[in-house]
Protein backbone atom coordinates (compact mmCIF):
# COMPACT_ATOMS: atom_id res chain seq x y z
CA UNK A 1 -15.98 -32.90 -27.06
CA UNK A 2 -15.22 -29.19 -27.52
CA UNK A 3 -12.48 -28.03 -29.83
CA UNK A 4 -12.13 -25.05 -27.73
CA UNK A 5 -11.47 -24.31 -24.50
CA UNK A 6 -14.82 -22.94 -23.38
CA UNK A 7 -13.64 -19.54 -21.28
CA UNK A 8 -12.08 -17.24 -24.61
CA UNK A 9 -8.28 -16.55 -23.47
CA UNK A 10 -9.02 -12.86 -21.79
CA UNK A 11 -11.50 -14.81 -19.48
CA UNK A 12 -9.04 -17.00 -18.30
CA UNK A 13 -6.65 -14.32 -17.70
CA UNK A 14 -8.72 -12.19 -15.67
CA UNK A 15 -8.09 -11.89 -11.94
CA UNK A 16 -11.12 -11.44 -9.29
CA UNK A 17 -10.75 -8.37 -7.23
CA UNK A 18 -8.56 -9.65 -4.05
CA UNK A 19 -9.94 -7.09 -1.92
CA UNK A 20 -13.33 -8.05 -2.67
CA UNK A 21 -12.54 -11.45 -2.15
CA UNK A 22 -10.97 -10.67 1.20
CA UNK A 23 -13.79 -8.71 2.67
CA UNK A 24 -16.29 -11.77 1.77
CA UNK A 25 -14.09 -14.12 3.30
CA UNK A 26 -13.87 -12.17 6.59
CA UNK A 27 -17.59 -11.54 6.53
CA UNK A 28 -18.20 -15.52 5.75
CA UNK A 29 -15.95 -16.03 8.95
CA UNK A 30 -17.73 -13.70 11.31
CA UNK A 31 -21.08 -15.06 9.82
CA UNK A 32 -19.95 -18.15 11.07
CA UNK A 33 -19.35 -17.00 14.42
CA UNK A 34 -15.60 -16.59 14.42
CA UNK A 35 -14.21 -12.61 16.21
CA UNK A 36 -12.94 -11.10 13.16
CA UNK A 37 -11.48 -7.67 13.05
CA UNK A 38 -11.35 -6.43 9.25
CA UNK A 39 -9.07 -3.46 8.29
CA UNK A 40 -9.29 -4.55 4.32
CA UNK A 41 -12.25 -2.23 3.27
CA UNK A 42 -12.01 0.74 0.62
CA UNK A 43 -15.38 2.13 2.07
CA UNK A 44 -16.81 4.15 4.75
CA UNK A 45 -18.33 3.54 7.02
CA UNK A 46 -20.67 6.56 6.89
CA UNK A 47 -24.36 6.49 6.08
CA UNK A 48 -24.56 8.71 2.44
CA UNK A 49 -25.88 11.89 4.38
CA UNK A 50 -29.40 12.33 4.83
CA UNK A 51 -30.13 15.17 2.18
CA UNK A 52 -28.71 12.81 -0.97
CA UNK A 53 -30.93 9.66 0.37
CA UNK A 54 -33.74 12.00 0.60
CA UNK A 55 -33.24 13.53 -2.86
CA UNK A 56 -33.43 9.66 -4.46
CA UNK A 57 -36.15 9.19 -2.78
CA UNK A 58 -37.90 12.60 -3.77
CA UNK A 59 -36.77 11.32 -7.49
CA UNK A 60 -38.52 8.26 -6.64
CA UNK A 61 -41.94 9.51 -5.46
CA UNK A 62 -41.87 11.79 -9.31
CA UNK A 63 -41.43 8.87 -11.29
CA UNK A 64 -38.00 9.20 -12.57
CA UNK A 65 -37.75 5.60 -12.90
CA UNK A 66 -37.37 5.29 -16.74
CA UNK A 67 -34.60 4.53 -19.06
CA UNK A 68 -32.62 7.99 -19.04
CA UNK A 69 -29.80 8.82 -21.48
CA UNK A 70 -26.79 6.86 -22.34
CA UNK A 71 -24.28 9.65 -21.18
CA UNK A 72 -25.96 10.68 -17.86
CA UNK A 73 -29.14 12.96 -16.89
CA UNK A 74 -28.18 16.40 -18.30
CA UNK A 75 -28.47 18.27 -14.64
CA UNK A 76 -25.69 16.03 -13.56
CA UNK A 77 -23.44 16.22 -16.77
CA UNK A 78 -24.20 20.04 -16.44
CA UNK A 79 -23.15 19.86 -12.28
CA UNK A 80 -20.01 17.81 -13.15
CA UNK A 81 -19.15 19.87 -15.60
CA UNK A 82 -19.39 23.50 -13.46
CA UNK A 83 -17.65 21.61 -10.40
CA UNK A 84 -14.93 20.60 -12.25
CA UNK A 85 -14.44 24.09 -14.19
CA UNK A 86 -14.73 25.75 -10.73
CA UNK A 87 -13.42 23.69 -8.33
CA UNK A 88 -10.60 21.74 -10.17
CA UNK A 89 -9.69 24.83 -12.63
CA UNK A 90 -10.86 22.42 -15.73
CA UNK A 91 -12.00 23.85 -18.26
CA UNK A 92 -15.09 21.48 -18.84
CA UNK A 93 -18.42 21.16 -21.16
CA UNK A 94 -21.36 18.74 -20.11
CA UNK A 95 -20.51 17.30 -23.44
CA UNK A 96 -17.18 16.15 -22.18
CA UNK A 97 -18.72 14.12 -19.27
CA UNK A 98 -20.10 10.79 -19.12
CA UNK A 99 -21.42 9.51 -15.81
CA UNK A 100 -20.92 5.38 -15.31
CA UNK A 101 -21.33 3.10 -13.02
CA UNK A 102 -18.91 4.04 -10.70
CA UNK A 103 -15.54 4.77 -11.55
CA UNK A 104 -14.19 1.39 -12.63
CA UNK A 105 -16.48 1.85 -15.65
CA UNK A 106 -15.54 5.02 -16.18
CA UNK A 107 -11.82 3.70 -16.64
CA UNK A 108 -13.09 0.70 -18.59
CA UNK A 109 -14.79 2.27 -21.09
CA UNK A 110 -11.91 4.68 -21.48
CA UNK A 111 -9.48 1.99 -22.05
CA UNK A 112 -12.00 0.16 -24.40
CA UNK A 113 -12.06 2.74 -26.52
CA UNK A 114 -8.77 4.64 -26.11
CA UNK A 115 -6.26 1.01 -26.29
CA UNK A 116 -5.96 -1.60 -28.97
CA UNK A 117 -3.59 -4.55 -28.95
CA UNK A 118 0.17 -3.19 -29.23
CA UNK A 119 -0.97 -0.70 -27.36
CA UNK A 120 1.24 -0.22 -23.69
CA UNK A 121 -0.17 1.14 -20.88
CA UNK A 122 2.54 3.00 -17.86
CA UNK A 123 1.73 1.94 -14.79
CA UNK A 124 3.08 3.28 -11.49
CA UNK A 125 3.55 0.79 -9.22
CA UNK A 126 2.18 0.08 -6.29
CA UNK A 127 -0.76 0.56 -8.29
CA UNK A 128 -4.81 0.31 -7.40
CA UNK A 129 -5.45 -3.41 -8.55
CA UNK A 130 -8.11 -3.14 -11.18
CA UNK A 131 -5.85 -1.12 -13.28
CA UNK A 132 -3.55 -3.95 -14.90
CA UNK A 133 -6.77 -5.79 -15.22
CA UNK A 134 -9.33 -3.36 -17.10
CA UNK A 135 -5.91 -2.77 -19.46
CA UNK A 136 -5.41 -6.29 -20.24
CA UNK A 137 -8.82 -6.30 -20.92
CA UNK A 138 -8.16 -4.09 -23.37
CA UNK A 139 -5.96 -5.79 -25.58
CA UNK A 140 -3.07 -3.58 -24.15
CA UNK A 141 -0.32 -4.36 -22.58
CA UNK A 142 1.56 -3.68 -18.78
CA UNK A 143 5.05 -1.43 -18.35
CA UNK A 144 5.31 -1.23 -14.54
CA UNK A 145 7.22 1.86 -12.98
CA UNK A 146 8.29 0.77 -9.50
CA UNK A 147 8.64 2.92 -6.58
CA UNK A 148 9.17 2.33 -2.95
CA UNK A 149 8.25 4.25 0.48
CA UNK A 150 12.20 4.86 -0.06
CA UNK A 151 11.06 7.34 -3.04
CA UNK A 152 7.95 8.03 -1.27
CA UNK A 153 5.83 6.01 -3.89
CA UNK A 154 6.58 8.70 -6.49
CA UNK A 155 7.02 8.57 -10.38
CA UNK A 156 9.93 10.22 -11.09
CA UNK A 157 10.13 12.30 -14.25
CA UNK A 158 13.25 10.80 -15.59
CA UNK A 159 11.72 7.50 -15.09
CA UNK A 160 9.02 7.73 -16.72
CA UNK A 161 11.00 9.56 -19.91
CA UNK A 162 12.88 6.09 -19.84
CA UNK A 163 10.06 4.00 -19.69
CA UNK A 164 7.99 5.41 -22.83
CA UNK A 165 8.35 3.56 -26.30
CA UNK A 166 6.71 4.35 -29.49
CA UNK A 167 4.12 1.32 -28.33
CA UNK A 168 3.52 3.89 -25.13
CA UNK A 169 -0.06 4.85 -25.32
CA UNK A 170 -1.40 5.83 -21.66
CA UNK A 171 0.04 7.23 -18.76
CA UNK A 172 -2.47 6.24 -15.46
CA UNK A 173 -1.92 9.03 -12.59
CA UNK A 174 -4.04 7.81 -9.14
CA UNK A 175 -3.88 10.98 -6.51
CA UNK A 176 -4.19 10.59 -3.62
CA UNK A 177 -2.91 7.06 -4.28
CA UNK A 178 -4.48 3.68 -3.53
CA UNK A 179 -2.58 2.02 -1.81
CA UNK A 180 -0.01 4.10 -0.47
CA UNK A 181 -1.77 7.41 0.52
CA UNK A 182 0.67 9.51 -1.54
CA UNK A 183 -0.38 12.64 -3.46
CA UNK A 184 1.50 14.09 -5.93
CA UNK A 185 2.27 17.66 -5.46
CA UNK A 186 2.06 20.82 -8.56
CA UNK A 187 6.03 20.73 -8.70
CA UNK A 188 5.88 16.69 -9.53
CA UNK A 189 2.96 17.30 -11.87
CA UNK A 190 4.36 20.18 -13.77
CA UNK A 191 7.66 17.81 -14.02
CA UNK A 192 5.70 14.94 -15.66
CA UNK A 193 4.21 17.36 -17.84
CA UNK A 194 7.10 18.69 -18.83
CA UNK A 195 8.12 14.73 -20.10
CA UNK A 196 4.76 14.43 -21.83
CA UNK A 197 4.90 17.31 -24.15
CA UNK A 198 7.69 15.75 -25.89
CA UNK A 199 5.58 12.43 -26.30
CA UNK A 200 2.76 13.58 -27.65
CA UNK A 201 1.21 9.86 -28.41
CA UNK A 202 0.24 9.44 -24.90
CA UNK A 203 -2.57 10.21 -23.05
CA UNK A 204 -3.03 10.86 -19.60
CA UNK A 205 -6.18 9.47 -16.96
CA UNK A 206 -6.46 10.73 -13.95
CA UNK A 207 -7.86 9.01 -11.25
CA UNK A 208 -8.94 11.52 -8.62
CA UNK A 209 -11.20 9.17 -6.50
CA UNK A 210 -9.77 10.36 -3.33
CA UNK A 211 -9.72 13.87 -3.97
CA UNK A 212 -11.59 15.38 -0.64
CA UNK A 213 -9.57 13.20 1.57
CA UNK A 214 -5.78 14.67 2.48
CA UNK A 215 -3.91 14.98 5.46
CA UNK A 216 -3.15 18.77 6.80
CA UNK A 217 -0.75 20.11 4.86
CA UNK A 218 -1.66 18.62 1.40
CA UNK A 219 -3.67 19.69 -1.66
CA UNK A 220 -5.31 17.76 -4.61
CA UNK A 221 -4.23 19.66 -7.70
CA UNK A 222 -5.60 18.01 -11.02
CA UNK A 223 -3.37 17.28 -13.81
CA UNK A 224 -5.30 19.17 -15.97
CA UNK A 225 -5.33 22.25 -14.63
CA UNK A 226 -1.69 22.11 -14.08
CA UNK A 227 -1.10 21.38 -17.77
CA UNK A 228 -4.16 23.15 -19.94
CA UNK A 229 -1.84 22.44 -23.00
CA UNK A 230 -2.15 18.87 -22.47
CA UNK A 231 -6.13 18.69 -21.76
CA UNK A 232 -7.18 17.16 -24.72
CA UNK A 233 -5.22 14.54 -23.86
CA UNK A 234 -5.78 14.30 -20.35
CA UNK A 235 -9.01 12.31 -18.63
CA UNK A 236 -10.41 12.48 -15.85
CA UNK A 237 -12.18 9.97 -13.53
CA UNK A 238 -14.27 10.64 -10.28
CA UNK A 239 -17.39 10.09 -8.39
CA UNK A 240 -19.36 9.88 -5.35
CA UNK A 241 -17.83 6.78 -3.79
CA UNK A 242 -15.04 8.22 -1.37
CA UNK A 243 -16.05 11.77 -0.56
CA UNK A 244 -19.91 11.48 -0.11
CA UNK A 245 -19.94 8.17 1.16
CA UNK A 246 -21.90 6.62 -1.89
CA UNK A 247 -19.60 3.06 -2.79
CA UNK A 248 -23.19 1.28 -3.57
CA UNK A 249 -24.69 3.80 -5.36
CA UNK A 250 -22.52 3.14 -8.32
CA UNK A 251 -22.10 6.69 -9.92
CA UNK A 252 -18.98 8.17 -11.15
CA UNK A 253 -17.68 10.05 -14.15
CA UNK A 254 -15.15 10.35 -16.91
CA UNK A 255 -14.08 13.69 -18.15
CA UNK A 256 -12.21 14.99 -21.53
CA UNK A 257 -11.84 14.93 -24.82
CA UNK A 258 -15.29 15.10 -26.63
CA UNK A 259 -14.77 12.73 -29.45
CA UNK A 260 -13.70 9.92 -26.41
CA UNK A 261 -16.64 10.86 -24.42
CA UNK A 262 -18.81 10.20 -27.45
CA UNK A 263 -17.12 7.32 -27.85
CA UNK A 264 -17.41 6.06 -24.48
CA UNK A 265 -20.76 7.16 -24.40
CA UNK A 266 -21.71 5.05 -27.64
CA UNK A 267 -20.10 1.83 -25.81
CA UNK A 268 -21.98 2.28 -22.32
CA UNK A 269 -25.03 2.62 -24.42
CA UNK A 270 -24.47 -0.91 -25.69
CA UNK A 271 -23.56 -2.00 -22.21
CA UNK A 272 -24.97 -0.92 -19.27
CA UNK A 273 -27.26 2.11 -21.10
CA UNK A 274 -27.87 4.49 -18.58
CA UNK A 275 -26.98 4.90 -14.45
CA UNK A 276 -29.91 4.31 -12.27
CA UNK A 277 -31.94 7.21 -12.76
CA UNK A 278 -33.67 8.14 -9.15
CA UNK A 279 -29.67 7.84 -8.44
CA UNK A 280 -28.20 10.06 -10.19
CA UNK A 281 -30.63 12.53 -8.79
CA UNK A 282 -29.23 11.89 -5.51
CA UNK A 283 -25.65 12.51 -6.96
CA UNK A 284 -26.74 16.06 -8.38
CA UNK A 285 -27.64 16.86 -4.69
CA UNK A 286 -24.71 15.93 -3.40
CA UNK A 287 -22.46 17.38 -5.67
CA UNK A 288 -24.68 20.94 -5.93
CA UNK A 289 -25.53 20.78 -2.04
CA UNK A 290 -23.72 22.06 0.80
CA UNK A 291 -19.74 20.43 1.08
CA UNK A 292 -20.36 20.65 5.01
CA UNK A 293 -20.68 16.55 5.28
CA UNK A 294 -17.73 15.85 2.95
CA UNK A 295 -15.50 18.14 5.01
CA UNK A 296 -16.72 16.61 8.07
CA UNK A 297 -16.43 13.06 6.92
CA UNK A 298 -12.38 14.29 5.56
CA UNK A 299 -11.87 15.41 9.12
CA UNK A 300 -12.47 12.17 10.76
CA UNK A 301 -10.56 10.65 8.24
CA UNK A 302 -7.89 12.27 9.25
CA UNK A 303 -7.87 11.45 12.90
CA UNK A 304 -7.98 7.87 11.54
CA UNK A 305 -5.19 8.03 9.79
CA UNK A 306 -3.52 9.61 12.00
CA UNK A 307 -3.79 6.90 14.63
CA UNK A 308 -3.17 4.26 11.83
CA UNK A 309 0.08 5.96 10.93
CA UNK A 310 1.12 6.07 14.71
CA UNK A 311 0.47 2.87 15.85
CA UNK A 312 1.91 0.94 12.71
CA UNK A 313 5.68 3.06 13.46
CA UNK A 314 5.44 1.85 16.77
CA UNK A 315 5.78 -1.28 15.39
CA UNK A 316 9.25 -3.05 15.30
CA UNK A 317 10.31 -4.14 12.41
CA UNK A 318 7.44 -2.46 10.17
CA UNK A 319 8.38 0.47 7.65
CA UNK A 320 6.14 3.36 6.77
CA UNK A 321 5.56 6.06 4.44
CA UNK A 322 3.10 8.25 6.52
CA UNK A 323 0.01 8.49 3.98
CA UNK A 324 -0.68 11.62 2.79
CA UNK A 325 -4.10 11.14 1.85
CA UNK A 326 -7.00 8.79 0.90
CA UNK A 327 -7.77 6.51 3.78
CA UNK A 328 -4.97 3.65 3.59
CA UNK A 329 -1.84 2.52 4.96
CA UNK A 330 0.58 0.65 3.51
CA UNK A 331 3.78 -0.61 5.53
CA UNK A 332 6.67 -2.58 4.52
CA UNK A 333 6.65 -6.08 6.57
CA UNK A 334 9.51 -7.30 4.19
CA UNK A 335 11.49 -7.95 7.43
CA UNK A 336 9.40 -10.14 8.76
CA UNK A 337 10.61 -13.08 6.38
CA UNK A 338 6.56 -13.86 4.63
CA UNK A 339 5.52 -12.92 1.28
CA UNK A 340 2.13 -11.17 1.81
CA UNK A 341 -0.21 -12.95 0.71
CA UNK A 342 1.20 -15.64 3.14
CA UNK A 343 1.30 -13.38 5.83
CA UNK A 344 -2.58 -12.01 5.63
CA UNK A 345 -3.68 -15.39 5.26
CA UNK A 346 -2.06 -16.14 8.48
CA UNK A 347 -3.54 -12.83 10.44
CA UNK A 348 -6.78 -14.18 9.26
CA UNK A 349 -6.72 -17.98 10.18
CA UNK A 350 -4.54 -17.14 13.65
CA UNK A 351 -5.97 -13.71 15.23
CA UNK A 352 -9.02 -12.84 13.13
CA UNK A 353 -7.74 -9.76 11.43
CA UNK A 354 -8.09 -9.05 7.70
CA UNK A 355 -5.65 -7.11 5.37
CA UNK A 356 -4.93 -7.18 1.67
CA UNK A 357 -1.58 -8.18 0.41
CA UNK A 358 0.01 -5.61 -1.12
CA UNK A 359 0.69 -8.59 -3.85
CA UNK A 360 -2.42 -7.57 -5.35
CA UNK A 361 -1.30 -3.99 -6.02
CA UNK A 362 2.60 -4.81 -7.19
CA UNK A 363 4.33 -4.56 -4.16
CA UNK A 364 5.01 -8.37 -1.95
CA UNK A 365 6.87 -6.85 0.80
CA UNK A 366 4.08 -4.80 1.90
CA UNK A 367 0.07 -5.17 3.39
CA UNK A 368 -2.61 -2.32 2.76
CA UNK A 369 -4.88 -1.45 5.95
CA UNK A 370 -7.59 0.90 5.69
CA UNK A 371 -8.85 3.39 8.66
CA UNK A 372 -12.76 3.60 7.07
CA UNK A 373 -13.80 2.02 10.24
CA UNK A 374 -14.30 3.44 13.59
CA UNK A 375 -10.76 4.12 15.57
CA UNK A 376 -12.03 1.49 18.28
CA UNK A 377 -11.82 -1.32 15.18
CA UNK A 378 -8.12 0.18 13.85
CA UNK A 379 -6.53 -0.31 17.79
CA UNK A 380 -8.19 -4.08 18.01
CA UNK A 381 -7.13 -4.23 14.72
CA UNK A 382 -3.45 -2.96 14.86
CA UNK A 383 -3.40 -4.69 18.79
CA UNK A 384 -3.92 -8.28 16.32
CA UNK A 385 -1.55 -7.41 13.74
CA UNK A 386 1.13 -6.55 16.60
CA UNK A 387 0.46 -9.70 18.43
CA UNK A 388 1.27 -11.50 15.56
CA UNK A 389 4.25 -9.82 14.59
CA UNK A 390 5.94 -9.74 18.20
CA UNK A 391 5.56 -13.94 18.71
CA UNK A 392 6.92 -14.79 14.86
């Protein structure tokens, strides 16, 4: 008999991705012939546009299909690099990029080598769900900053002076936010800054996923560029996921200081080595090609959300921050008397419709839908959840 318990303790720990787990379940359920109506993804539902798939395949037909460098093909690092200096007002080298495997590597490699144990990672809450997780992972541990739709899901600057301790190490910043479709604007971001430049042991990342899709009215400022005093200890994470439509072609980015980068770069090396090659070819078209398909892609998003954010206040009894951006909702259904975990389970099982719990990202009272699917599936969808709701 083993001494030991054969998972080490951090494997035991570790919590699957809910949302993935949701979205398999639903498919498993309409694979077995049952109506399902899901609302749980964080992906669109848009083909990548033509001109990246052909530009992969180009890459194809000439052979890039070898072991490329650690850190990313230099045309990319070099494309990241000038879009981010440009576009985002970051001052940026292709020596302070390394392109992952989407942008949860980017953030785990980050906190590999950025965290040890003692270390305390602040963590607005509601919160994107892998966060906690890739910290823990870590060796670091969790401060939560709560907010509510009441506060309009913001970290306040005198909250987050209160929270940091000498342990405090990172700061994680997610605009426009998963779940709650909040973006923070330059006044709240100069604010925070102002906090962090008396704290000079922590550093910032930045997770700017969402950055292409806001409602009218709203801009994407990076952190960043609104504190250039701070950038050395400010990172960045992106990629091609959201904006170009791109979730399976794993390619993202981390951006900043160039002794991390190397540092990250040294640990994807003895990882995952390089992206797929042919891919990343298709990533340097998108990001040096015409915008034209990511604007158009932003605009239906925002119809979407739109109709999201209408139909869920015309709901009795639900609460809701209108999202600002990304392509979520996330309303309180505290009054309804479930926890929400208990409550999706029972959308599922009762009228086929699948939404996450907004357990999974801190918050029990509320459910995150998302409007990546066509506005046909959010009205069945909503027409379930409401059908529900009105015979509890």
């Amino acid at each position: 008999m083993q001494d030991r318990a054969l998972l080490s303790p951090r494997a035991q720990a570790l919590q699957p991705s809910l949302t993935l787990a949701i979205a398999a379940k639903a498919k498993q359920l309409r694979a077995d012939g049952r109506d399902i109506c899901s609302l749980s993804a964080g992906e669109p539902d848009f083909e990548t546009p033509a001109f990246i798939r052909a530009a992969a395949a180009q890459a194809l037909e000439e052979g890039q299909t070898r072991y490329g460098p650690a850190a990313g093909e230099p045309a990319l690092r070099e494309a990241i690099a000038a879009k981010l200096s440009q576009e985002n007002q970051v001052a940026t080298k292709a020596a302070e990029v390394l392109v992952t495997n989407g942008g949860k590597q980017a953030l785990f490699n980050l906190f590999q080598v950025i965290l040890a144990p003692g270390d305390e990672v602040l963590l607005p809450s509601p919160y994107w769900l892998s966060y906690p997780e890739i910290a823990q992972l870590a060796g670091a541990s969790v401060k939560l900053l709560p907010s509510d739709a009441d506060q309009g899901f913001r970290l306040r600057p005198e909250q987050l002076e209160a929270a940091i301790t000498p342990a405090s190490r990172l700061l994680v910043l997610n605009s426009p936010s998963n779940p709650t479709g909040m973006v923070l604007g330059r006044p709240e971001l100069e604010a925070l800054a102002a906090v962090l430049r008396r704290h000079p042991q922590v550093l910032v990342v930045c997770d700017e996923i969402y950055e292409f899709l806001l409602a009218p009215g709203h801009s994407h400022h990076s952190f960043a560029a609104v504190a250039p005093d701070l950038a050395d200890r400010i990172f960045t994470v992106n990629g091609f996921a959201k904006g170009w439509a791109m979730t399976g072609w794993r390619i993202g980015w981390l951006a900043g200081n160039r002794e991390v980068i190397a540092a990250a770069t040294a640990l994807q090396s003895q990882s995952t080595s390089n992206v797929c090659t042919f891919a990343q070819y298709g990533a340097l078209a998108a990001i040096t090609g015409s915008r034209d398909c990511v604007q158009q892609m932003a605009a239906e998003f925002n119809g979407r959300r739109a109709l999201l954010s209408e139909r869920l206040m015309a709901i009795r009894g639900l609460k809701l921050l209108a999202p600002e951006g990304a392509f979520y909702a996330f309303p309180d259904v505290g009054e309804y008397g479930l926890d929400s975990m208990t409550l999706c389970n029972r959308l599922l099982d009762e009228v086929g419709l699948a939404v996450v719990p907004g357990v999974a990202f801190g918050d029990d009272r509320c459910i995150r839908l998302s409007c990546a699917v066509s506005p046909a599936t959010i009205n069945d969808g909503l027409d379930r959840l409401e059908r529900f709701l009105v015979g509890l």
